[in-house]
Protein backbone atom coordinates (compact mmCIF):
# COMPACT_ATOMS: atom_id res chain seq x y z
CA UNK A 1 0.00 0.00 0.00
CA UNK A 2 1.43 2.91 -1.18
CA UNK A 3 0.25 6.52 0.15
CA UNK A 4 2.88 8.23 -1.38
CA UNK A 5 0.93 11.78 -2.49
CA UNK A 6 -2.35 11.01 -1.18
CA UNK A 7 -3.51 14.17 1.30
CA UNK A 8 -4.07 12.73 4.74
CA UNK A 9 -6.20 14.63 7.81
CA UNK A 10 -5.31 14.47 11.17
CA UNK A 11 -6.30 17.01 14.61
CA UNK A 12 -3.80 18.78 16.31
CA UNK A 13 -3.68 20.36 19.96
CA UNK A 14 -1.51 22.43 22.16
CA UNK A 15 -0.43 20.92 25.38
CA UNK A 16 2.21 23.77 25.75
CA UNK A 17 1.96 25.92 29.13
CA UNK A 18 1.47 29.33 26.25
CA UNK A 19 -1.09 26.66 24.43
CA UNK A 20 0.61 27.83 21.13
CA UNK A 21 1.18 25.25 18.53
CA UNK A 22 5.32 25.67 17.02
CA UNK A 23 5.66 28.54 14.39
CA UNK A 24 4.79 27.11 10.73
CA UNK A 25 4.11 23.52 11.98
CA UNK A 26 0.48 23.51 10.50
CA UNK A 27 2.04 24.80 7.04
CA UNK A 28 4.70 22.85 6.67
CA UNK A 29 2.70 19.71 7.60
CA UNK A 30 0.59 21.17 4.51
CA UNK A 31 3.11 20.94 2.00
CA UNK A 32 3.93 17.32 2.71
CA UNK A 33 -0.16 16.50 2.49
CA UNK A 34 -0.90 16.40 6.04
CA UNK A 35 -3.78 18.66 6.65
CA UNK A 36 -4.54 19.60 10.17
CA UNK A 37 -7.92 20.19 11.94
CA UNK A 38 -8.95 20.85 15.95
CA UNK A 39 -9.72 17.53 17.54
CA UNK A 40 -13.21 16.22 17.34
CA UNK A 41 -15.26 16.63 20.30
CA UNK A 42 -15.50 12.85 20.03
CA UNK A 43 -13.63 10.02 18.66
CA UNK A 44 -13.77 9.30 15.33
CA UNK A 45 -10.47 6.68 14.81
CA UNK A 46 -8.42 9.74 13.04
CA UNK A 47 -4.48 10.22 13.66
CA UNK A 48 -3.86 13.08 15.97
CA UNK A 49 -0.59 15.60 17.32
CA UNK A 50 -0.12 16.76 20.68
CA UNK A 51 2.23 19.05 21.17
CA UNK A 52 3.71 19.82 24.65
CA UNK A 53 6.86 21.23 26.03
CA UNK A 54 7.72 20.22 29.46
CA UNK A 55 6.11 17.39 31.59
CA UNK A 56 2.85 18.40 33.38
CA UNK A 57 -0.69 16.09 34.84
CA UNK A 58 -2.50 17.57 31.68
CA UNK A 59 -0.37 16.23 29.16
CA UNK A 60 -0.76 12.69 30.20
CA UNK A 61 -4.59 12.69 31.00
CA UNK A 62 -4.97 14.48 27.15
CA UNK A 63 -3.35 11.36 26.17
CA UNK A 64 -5.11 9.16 27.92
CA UNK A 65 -8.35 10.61 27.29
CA UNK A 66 -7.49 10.78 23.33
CA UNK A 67 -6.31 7.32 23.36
CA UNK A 68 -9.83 6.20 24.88
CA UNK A 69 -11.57 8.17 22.69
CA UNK A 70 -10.65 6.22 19.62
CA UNK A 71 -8.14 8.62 17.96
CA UNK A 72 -6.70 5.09 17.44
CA UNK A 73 -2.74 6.67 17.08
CA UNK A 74 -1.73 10.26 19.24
CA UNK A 75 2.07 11.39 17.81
CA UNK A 76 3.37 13.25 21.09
CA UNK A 77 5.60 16.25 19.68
CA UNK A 78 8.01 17.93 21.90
CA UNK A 79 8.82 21.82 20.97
CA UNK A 80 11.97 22.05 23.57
CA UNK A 81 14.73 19.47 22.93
CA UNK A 82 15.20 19.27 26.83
CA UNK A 83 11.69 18.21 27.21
CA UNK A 84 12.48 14.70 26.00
CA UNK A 85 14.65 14.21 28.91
CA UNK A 86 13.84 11.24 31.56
CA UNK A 87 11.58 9.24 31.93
CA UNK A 88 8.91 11.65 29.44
CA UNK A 89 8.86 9.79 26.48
CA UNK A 90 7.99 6.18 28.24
CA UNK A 91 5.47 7.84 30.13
CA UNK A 92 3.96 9.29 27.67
CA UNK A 93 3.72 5.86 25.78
CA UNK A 94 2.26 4.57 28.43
CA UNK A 95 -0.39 6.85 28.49
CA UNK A 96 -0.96 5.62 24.98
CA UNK A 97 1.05 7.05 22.71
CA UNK A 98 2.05 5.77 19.61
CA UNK A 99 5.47 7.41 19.33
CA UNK A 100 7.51 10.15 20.64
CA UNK A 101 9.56 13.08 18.76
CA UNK A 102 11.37 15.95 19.25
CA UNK A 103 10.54 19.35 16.36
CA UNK A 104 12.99 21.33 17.49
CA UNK A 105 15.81 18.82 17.23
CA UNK A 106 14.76 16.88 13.85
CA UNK A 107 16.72 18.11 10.62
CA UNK A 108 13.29 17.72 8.57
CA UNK A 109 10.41 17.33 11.16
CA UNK A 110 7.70 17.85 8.94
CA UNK A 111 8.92 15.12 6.34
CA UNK A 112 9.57 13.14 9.08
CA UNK A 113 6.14 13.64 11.07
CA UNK A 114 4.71 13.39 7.77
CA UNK A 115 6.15 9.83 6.63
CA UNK A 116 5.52 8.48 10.28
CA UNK A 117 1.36 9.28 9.80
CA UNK A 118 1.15 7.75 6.39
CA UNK A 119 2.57 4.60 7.37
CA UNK A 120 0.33 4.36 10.46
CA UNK A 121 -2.76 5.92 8.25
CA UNK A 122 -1.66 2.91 6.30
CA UNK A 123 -2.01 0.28 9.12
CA UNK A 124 -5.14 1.80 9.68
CA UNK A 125 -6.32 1.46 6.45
CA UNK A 126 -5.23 -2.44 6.68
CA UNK A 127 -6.94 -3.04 10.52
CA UNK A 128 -10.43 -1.76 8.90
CA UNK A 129 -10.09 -3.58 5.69
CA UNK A 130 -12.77 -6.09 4.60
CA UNK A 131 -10.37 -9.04 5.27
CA UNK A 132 -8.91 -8.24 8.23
CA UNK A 133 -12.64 -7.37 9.80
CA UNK A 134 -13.89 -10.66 8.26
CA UNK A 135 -11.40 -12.93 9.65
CA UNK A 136 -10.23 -11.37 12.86
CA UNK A 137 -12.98 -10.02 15.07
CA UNK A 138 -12.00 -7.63 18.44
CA UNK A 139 -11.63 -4.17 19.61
CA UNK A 140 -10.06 -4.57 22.66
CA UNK A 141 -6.75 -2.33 23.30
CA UNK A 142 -5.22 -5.87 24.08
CA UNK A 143 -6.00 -6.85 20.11
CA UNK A 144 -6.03 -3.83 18.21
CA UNK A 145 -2.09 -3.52 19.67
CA UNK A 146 -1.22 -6.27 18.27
CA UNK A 147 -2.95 -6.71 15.29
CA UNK A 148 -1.45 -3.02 14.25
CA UNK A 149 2.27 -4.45 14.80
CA UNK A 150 1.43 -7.97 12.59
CA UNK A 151 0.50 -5.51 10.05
CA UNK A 152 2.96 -3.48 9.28
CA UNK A 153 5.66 -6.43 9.78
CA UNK A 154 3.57 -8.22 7.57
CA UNK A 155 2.61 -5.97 4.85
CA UNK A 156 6.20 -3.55 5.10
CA UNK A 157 8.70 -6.41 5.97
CA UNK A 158 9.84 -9.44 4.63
CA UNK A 159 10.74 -10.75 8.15
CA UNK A 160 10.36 -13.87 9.57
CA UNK A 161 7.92 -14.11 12.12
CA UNK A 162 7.53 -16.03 15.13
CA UNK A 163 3.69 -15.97 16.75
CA UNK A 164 3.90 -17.41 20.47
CA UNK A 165 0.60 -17.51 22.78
CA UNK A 166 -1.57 -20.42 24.06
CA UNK A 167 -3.33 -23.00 22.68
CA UNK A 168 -6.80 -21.71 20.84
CA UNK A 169 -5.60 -17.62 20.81
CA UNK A 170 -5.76 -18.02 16.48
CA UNK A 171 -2.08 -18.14 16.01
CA UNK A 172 -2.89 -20.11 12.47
CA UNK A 173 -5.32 -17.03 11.54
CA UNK A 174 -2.02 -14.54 12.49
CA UNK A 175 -0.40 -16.77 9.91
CA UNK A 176 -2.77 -16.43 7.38
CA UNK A 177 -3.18 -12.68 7.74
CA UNK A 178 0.63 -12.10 7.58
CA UNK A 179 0.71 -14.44 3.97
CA UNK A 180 -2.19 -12.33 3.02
CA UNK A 181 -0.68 -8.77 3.45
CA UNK A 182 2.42 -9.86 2.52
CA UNK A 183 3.39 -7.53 -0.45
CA UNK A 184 5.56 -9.60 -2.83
CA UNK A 185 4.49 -9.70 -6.08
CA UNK A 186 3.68 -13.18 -7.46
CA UNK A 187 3.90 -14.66 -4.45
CA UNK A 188 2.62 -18.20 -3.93
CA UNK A 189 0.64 -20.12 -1.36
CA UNK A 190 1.22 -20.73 1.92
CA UNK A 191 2.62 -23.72 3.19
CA UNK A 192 1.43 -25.17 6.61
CA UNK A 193 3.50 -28.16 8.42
CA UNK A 194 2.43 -29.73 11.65
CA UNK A 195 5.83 -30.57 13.50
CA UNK A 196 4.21 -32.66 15.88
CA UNK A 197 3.42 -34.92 12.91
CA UNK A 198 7.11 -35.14 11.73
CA UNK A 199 8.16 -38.76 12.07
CA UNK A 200 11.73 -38.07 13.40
CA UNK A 201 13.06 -41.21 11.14
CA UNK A 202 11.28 -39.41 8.30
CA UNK A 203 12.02 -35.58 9.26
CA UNK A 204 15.24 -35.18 6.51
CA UNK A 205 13.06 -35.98 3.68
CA UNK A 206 9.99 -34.24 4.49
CA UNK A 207 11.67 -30.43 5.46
CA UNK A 208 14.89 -31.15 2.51
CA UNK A 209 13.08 -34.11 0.20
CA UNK A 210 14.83 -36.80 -1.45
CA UNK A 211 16.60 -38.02 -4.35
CA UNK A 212 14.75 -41.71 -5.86
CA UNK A 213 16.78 -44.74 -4.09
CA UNK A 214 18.07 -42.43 -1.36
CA UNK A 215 16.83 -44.78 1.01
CA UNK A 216 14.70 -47.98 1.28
CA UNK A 217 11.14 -47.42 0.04
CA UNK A 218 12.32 -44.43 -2.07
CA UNK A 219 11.11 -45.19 -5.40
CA UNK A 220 10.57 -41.73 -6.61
CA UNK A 221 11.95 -38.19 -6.01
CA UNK A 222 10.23 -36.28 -3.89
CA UNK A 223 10.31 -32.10 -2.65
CA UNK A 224 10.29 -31.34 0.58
CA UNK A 225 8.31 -28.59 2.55
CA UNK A 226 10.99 -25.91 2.01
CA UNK A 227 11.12 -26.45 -2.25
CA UNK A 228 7.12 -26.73 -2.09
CA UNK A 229 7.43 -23.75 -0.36
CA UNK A 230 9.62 -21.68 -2.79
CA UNK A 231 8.05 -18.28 -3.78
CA UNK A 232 5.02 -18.53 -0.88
CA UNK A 233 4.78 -18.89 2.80
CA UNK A 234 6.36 -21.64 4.84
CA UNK A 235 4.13 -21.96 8.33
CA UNK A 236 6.08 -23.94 10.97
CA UNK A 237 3.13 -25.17 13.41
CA UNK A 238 4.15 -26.24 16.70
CA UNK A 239 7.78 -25.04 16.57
CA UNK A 240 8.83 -26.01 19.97
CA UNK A 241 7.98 -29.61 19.14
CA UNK A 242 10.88 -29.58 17.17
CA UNK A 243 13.71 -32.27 18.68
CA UNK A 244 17.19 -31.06 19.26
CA UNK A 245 18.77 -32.61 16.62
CA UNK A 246 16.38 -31.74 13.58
CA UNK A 247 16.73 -27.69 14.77
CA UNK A 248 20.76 -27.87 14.24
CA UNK A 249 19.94 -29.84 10.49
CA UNK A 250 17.46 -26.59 9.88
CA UNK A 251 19.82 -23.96 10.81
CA UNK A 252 21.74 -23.19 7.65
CA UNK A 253 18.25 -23.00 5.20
CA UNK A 254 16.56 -20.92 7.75
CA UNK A 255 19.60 -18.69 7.56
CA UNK A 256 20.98 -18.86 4.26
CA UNK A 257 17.55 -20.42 2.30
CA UNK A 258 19.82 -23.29 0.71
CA UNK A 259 19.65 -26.83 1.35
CA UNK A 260 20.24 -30.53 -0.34
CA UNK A 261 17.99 -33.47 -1.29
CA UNK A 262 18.70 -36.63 0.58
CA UNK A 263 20.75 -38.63 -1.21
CA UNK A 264 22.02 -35.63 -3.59
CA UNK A 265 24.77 -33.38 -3.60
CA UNK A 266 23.73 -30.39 -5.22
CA UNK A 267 22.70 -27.11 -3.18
CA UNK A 268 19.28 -25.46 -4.04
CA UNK A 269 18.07 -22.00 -3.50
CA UNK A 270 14.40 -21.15 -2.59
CA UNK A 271 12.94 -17.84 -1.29
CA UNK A 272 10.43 -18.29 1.04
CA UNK A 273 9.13 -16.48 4.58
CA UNK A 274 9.52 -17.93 7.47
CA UNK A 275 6.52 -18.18 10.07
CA UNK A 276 6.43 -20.28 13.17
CA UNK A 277 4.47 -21.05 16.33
CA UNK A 278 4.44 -22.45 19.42
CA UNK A 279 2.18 -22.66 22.66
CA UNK A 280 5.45 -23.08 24.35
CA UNK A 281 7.29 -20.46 26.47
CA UNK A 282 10.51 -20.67 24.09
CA UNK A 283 12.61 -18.46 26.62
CA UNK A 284 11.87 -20.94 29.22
CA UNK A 285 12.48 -23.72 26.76
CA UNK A 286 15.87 -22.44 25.87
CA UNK A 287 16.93 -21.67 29.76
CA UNK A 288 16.84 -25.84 30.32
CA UNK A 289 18.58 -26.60 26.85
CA UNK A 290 15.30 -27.75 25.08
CA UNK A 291 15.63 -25.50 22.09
CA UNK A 292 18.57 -24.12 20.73
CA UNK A 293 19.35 -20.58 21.53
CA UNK A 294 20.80 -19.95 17.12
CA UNK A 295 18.15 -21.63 15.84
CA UNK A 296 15.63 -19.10 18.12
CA UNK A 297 17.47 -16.18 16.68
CA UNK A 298 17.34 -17.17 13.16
CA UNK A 299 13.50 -18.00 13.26
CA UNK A 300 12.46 -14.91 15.13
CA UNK A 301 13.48 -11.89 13.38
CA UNK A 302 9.98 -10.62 14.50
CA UNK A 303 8.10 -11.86 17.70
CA UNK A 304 4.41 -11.34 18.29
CA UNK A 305 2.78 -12.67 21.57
CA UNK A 306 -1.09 -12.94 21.22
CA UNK A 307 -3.35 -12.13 24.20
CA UNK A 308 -5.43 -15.11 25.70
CA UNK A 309 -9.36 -14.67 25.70
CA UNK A 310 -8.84 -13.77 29.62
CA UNK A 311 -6.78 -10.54 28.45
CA UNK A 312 -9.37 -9.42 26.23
CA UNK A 313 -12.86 -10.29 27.72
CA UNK A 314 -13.97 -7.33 25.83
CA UNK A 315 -13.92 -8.78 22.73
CA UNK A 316 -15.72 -12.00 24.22
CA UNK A 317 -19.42 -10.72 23.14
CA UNK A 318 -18.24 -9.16 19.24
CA UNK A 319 -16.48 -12.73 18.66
CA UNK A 320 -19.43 -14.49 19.59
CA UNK A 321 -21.70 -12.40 16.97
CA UNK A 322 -19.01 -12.97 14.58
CA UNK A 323 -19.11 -16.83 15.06
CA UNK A 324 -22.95 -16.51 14.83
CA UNK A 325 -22.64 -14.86 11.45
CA UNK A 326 -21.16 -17.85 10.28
CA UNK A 327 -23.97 -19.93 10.76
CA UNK A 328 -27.16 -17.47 9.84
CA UNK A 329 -27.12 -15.03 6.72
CA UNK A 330 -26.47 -10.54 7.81
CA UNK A 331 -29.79 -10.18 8.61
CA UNK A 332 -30.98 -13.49 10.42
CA UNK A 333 -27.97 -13.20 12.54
CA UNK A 334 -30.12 -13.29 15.90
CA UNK A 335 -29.17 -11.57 18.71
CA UNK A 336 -28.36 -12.42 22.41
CA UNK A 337 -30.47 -12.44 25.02
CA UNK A 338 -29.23 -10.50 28.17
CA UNK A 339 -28.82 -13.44 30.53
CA UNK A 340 -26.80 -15.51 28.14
CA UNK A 341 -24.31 -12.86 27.01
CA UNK A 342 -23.97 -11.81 31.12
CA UNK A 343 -23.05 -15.88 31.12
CA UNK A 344 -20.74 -15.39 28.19
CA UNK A 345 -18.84 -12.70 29.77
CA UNK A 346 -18.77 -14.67 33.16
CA UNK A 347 -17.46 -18.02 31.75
CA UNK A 348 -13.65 -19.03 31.84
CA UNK A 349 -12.14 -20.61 28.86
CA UNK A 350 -9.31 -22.58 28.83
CA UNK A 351 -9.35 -23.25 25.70
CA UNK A 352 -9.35 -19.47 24.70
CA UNK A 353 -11.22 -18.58 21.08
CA UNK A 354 -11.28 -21.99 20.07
CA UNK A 355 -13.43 -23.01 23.25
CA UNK A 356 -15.76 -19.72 22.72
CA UNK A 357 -16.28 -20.59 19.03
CA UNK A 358 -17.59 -24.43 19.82
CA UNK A 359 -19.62 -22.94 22.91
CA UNK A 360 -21.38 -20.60 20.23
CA UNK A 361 -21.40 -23.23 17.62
CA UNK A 362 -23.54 -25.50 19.71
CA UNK A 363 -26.48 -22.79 20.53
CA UNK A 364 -26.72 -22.10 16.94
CA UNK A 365 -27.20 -25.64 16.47
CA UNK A 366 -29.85 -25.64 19.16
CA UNK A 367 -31.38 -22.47 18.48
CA UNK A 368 -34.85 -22.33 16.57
CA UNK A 369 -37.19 -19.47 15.42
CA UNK A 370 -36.40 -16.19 14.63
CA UNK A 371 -35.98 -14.66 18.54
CA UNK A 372 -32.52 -14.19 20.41
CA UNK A 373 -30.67 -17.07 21.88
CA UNK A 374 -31.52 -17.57 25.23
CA UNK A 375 -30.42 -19.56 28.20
CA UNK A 376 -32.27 -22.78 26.68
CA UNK A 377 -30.32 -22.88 23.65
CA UNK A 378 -26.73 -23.27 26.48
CA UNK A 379 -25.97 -27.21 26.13
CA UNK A 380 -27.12 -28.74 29.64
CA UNK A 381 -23.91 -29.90 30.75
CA UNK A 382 -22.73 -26.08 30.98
CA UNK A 383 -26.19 -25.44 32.98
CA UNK A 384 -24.15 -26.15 36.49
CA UNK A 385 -21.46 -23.60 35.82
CA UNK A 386 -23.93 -21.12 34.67
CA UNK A 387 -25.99 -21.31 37.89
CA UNK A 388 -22.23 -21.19 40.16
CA UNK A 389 -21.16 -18.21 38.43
CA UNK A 390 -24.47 -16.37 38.39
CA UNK A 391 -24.71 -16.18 42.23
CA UNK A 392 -20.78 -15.87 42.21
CA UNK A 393 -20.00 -12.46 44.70
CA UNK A 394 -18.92 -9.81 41.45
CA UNK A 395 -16.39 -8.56 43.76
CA UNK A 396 -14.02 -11.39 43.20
CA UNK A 397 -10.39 -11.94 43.46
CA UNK A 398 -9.56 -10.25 40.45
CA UNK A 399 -11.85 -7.14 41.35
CA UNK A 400 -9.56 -7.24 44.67
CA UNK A 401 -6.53 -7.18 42.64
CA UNK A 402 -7.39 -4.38 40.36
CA UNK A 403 -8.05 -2.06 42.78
CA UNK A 404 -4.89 -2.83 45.31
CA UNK A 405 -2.85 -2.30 42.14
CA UNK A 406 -4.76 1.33 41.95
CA UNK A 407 -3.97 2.07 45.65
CA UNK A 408 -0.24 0.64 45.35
CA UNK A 409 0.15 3.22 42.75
CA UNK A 410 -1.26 5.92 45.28
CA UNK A 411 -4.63 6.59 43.48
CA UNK A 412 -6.70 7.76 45.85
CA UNK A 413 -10.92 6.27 46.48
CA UNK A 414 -12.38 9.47 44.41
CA UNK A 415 -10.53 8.71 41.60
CA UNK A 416 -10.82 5.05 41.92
CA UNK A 417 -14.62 5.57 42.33
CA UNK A 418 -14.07 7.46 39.07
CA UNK A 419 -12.15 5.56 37.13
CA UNK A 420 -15.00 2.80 37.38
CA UNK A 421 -17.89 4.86 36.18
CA UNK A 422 -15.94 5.67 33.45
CA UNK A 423 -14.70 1.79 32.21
CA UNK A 424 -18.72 0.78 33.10
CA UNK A 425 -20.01 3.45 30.65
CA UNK A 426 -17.59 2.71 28.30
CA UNK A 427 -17.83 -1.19 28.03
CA UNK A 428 -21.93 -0.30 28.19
CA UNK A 429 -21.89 1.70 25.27
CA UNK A 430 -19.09 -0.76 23.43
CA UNK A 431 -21.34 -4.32 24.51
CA UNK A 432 -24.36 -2.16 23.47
CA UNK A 433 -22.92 -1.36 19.92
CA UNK A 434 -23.23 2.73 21.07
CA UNK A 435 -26.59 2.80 21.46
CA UNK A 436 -27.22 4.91 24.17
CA UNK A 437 -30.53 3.68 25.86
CA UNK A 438 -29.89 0.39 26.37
CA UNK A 439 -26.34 1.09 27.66
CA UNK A 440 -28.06 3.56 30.16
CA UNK A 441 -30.54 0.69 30.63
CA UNK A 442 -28.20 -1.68 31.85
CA UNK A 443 -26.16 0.96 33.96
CA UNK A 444 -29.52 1.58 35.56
CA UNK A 445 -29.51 5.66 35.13
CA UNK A 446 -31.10 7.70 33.01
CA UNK A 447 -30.40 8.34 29.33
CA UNK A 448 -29.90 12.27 30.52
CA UNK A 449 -27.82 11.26 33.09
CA UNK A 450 -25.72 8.91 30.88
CA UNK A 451 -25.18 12.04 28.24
CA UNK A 452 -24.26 14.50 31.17
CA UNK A 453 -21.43 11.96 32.21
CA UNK A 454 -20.19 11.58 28.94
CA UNK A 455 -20.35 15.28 28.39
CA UNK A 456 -18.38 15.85 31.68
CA UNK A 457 -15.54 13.13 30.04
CA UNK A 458 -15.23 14.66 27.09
CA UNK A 459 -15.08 18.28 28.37
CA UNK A 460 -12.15 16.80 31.08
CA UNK A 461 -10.63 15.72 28.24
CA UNK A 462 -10.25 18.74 26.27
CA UNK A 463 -9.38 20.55 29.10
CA UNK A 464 -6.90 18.23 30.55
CA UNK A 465 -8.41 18.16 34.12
CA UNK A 466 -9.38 15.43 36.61
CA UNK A 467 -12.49 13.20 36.51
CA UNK A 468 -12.36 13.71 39.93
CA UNK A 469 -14.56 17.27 39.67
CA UNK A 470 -18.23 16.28 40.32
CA UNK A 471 -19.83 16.43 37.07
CA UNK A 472 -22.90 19.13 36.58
CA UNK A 473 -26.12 18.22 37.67
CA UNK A 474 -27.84 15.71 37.92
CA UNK A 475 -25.67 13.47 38.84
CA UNK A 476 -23.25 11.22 36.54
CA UNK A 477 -25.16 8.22 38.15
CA UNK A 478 -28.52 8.11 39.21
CA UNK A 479 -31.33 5.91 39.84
CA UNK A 480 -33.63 8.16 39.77
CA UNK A 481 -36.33 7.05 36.18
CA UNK A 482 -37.19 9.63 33.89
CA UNK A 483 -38.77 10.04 31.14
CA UNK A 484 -36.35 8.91 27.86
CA UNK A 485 -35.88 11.52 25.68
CA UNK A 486 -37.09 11.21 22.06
CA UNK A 487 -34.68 9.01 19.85
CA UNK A 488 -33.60 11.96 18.08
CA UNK A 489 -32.20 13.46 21.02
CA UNK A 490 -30.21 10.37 22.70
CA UNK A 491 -27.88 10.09 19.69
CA UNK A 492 -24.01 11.67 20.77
């Protein structure tokens, strides 16, 4: 994907203690096709600047608040060289920053500015595309993270890539993508091998092939995986299952793409990329001698660690309706009912996307009519779990351990009490799709009440203050039924 020319639009803001923006940036973004705008009162997954000069409480929570919003990559632009001192820049990308720079110390910050948003406009582009939304369904932070990196590797690199994570998380679907976006011309397919089916009498001859009467039984020539791979993809599955001995006969045609036939003498060339997985922690793997430290190196020019379902429960209720549009056309896609999503959300899986996919699977083999699955359509023998975790206390160990991580970082109960509003209204409004009654419906407050807290949000957010001021009345959360406000008027 080439951008090359093409105008791109992104918001800008002051973060500066004078609020002024650096002398000609706006132009000079303008002559290499960056057009600037003031940031959106709300999120609309555009590329955005912030520009600051020295480290202050307002420059991280703009961050922060931008990054929530969905302006899906901030570019953090220091106007003082000695502002990118210390600790700043990490700080700042852990606020959620994409990257860090410096204008007044870059020889050509504009082109350089400039060439870092159309690469990431370019991602972008990629992350929305029809494919990528087809195949890989999730908005967590957790996925989005690193789904961005396996797309630029994949699509901008030739590197070979090694996908680690446990069993279920879709590392064969990572593998896919990254042969998909690949960008060579003429490529050729991808090439998937099992190693846990590699008979290790048998291993030389299917990786290398073999020359006819090489061996007993070896009637005809044969290519192995790394010739049928020439041109295409090569997908190592199950890396780590890999024995000593075959890794050290590997390393010189993952390194140098040569090898021989069995049973010939003469060295062949192929081209192909590299991909591998594994379930297996490698690092621990090489620490007790069970996989060579060269052959790691050579096989993981890129690493990419996906999240299990448990890191991105988020995602657990759009990856069920993706699995159910598998099995109904768009528009008889039926939804789910309350209870069972709540059960959904609840549920531990083991067995990570996999495991969610066969749970869905079965209720859309059980569910009839044109209503939303409901708790009949759960197979019986998950029935028991479903009643333990529905009476389970919500305040559970891992409730406990979110908030003693807030008070071991010194947040104080107002902003704790904060912070929570603010992650329940947000994973309302993203379970309920944005619309902004039933999110309100399941927070139990008013519609009016839900707008006036996202109003206060957003204005904190411009502003760079706390969420700890009391937003106006009435109150961010009340109980207190009203009447709904025409349809018209509960849109944001």
């Amino acid at each position: 994907m080439d951008l090359q020319g093409e105008a791109i639009q992104v918001w800008v803001e002051s973060a500066t203690e004078d609020h002024q923006l650096p002398a000609g940036l706006t132009s000079m973004l303008a002559r290499e096709g960056v057009v600037c705008r003031a940031r959106a009162r709300e999120g609309d997954g555009c590329l955005g600047l912030i520009v600051f000069d020295k480290e202050n409480q307002g420059l991280f929570e703009l961050v922060r608040n931008c990054s929530r919003e969905g302006f899906h990559r901030v570019l953090a632009i220091c106007n003082v060289s000695q502002g990118l001192s210390g600790s700043v820049p990490w700080k700042l990308m852990q606020a959620g920053a994409s990257d860090v720079c410096s204008w007044a110390t870059m020889r050509n910050a504009a082109a350089a500015i400039a060439a870092r948003l159309r690469r990431w406009k370019a991602v972008e582009d990629l992350v929305t595309s029809p494919y990528v939304k087809e195949n890989l369904a999730g908005r967590s932070r957790a996925w989005t993270s690193v789904l961005r990196q396996v797309i630029e590797v994949a699509h901008f690199t030739d590197a070979s890539v090694l996908i680690t994570g446990e069993s279920g998380t879709g590392k064969e679907l990572i593998a896919r993508l990254i042969h998909h976006l690949d960008g060579r011309r003429n490529k050729r397919d991808l090439l998937v091998l099992d190693c846990t089916t590699v008979v290790p009498e048998l291993s030389g001859s299917e990786f290398f092939g073999h020359e006819r009467g090489a061996f007993t039984h070896a009637v005809a020539s044969r290519d192995g995986a790394f010739a049928l791979a020439d041109g295409g993809t090569l997908f190592l599955d199950e890396v780590g299952e890999l024995p000593l001995t075959l890794q050290a006969e590997l390393l010189r045609i993952v390194q140098e793409r040569t090898y021989k036939r069995i049973g010939s003498n003469a060295w062949k060339n192929v081209n192909f990329r590299l991909i591998c997985a594994t379930n297996r922690d490698l690092e621990a793997e090489k620490a007790r001698g069970a996989f060579r430290l060269d052959f790691y190196h050579r096989i993981a020019s890129w690493t990419c660690r996906l999240p299990s379902l448990n890191e991105r429960r988020e995602d657990i209720v759009p990856l069920a309706r993706h699995f159910l549009r598998q099995h109904y056309a768009e528009e008889q896609t039926p939804e789910l009912d309350p209870p069972v999503r709540d059960y959904l959300l609840l549920r531990n899986y083991p067995g990570n996307i996999r495991e969610l996919r066969q749970l869905v699977t079965r209720m859309a083999k059980r569910h009839v009519g044109d209503g939303p699955i409901t708790v009949g359509d759960i197979p019986e023998n998950e029935s028991p779990f479903a009643a333990e975790m529905m009476h389970r206390d919500w305040k559970d160990a891992e409730f406990q351990r979110a908030i003693r991580h807030a008070l071991t970082r010194g947040v104080n109960l107002k902003q704790i009490s904060n912070g929570a509003i603010e992650v329940a209204i947000r994973i309302a409004m993203e379970d309920e799709q944005g619309n902004l009654q039933r999110a309100a419906r399941r927070l139990g407050i008013t519609d009016r009440a839900l707008q006036m807290r996202k109003a206060a949000q957003r204005e904190a957010g411009e502003t760079g203050a706390s969420l700890d001021v009391k937003p106006p009345e009435p109150p961010g959360l009340t109980t207190d039924r009203e009447t709904p406000l025409p349809p018209g008027q509960c849109g944001l």
